[in-house]
Protein backbone atom coordinates (compact mmCIF):
# COMPACT_ATOMS: atom_id res chain seq x y z
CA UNK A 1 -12.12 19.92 0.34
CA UNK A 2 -8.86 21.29 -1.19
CA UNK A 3 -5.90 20.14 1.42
CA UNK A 4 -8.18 17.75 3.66
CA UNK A 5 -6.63 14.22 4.86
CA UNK A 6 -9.14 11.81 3.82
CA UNK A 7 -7.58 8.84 5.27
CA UNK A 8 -9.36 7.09 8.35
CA UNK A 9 -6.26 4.94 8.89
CA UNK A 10 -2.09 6.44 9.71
CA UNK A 11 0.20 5.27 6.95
CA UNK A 12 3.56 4.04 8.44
CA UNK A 13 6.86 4.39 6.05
CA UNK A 14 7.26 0.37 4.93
CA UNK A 15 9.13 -1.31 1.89
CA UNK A 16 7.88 -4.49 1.42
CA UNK A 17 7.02 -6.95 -1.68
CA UNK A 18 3.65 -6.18 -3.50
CA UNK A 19 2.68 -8.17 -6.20
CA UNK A 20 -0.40 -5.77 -8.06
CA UNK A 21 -2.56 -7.86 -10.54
CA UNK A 22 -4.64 -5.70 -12.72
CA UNK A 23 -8.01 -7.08 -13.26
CA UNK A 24 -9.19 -5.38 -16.84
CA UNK A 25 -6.74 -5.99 -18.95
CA UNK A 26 -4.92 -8.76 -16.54
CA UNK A 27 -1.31 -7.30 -15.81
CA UNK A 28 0.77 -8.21 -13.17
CA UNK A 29 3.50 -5.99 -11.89
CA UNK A 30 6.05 -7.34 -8.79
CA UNK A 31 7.21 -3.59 -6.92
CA UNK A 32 7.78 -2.66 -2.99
CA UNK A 33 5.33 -0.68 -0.84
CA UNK A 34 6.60 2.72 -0.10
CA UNK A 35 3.80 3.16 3.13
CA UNK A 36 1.31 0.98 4.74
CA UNK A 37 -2.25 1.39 6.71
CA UNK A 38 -5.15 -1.10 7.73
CA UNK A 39 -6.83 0.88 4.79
CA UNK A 40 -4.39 0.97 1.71
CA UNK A 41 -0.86 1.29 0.23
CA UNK A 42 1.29 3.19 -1.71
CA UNK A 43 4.13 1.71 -3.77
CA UNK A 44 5.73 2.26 -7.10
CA UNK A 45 4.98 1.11 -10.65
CA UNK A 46 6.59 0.74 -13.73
CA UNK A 47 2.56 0.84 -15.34
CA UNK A 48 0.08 2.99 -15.72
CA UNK A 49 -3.17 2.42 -13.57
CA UNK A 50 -6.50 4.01 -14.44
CA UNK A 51 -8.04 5.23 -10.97
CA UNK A 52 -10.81 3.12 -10.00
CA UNK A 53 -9.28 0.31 -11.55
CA UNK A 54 -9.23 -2.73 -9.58
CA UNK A 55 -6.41 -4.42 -8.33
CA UNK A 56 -6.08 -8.22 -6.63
CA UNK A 57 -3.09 -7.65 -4.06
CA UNK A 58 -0.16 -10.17 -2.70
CA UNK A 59 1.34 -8.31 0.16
CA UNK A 60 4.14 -9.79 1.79
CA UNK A 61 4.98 -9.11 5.54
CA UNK A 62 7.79 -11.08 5.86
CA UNK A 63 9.93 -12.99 4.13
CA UNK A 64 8.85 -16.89 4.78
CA UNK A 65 5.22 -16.50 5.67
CA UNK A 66 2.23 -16.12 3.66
CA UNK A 67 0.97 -12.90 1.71
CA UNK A 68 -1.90 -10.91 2.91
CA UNK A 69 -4.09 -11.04 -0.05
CA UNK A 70 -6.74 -8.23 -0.63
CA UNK A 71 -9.08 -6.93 -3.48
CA UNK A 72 -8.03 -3.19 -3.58
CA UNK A 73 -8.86 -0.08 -6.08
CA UNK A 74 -6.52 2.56 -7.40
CA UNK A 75 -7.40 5.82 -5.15
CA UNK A 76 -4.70 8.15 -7.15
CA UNK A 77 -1.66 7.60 -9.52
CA UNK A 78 0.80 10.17 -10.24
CA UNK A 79 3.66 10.14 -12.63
CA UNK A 80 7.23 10.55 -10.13
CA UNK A 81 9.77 13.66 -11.21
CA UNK A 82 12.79 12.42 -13.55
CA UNK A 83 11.39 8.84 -13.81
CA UNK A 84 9.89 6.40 -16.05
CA UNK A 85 7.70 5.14 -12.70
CA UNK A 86 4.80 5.89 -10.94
CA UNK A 87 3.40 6.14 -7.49
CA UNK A 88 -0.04 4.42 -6.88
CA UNK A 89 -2.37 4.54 -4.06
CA UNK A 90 -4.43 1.49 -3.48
CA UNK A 91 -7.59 1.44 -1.05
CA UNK A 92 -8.20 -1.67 0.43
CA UNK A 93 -11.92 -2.71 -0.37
CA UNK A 94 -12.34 -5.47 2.29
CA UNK A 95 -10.55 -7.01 5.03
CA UNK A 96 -10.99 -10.31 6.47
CA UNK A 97 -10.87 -10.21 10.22
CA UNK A 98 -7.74 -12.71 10.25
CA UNK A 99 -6.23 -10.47 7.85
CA UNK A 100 -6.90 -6.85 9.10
CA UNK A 101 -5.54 -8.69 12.81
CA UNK A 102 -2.06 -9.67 10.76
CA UNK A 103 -1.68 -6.12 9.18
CA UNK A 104 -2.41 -4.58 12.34
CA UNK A 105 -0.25 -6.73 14.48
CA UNK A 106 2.73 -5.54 11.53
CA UNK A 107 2.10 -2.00 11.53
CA UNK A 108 2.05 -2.04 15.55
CA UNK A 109 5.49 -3.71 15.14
CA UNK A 110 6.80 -0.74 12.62
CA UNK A 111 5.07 1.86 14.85
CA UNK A 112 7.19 0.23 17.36
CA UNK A 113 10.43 0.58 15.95
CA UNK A 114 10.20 4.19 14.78
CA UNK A 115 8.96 5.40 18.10
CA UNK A 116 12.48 6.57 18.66
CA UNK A 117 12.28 8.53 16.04
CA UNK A 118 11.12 12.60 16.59
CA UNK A 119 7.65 13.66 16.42
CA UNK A 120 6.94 15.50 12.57
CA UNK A 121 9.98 12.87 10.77
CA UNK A 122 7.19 10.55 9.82
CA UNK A 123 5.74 11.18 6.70
């Protein structure tokens, strides 16, 4: 379905350090998240990733506490106008309860803060 939103979960606009560790071949690539959910990412990359690929994930929320880590899989890639990068899309395979609570918790905090902000600026 041409035009459909197929994500379950609302991103919120977020910039924070991803560390992306291709599984086949093993590549690492350090970048910020552009937009967050409960259910995936997007963020930029200097690297090409095959969709489907999987991805291990080192998300940090904030500076000084530990990384959410997730096992994830590239839902879309697209090359970004004028640039040598790339977006990527990641789909978060599985959650652990502890961690799905931390994200959540986060992304209540961001919803928070751009409350203020009018209804339709959010992308």
């Amino acid at each position: 379905m041409f035009g459909h939103e197929r994500r379950s979960s609302q991103r919120i606009r977020a910039y924070r350090p991803v560390r992306l560790q291709k599984v086949n071949p093993t590549k690492v690539v350090e970048t910020l998240t552009k937009d967050l959910s409960v259910g995936g990412l997007r963020c930029v990359s200097p690297t090409v990733f095959a969709v489907s690929a999987d991805v291990h994930v080192d998300l940090t929320l904030s500076m000084g506490s530990e990384p959410i880590t997730v096992s994830g899989r590239a839902a879309w890639f697209r090359t970004i106008a004028h640039s040598d990068q790339f977006e990527l899309g990641i789909a978060f395979q599985s959650l652990s309860p502890e961690t799905k609570r931390r994200l959540s918790a986060y992304l209540e905090l961001l919803s928070e803060k751009t409350s203020e902000v009018p209804a339709g600026s959010i992308a």
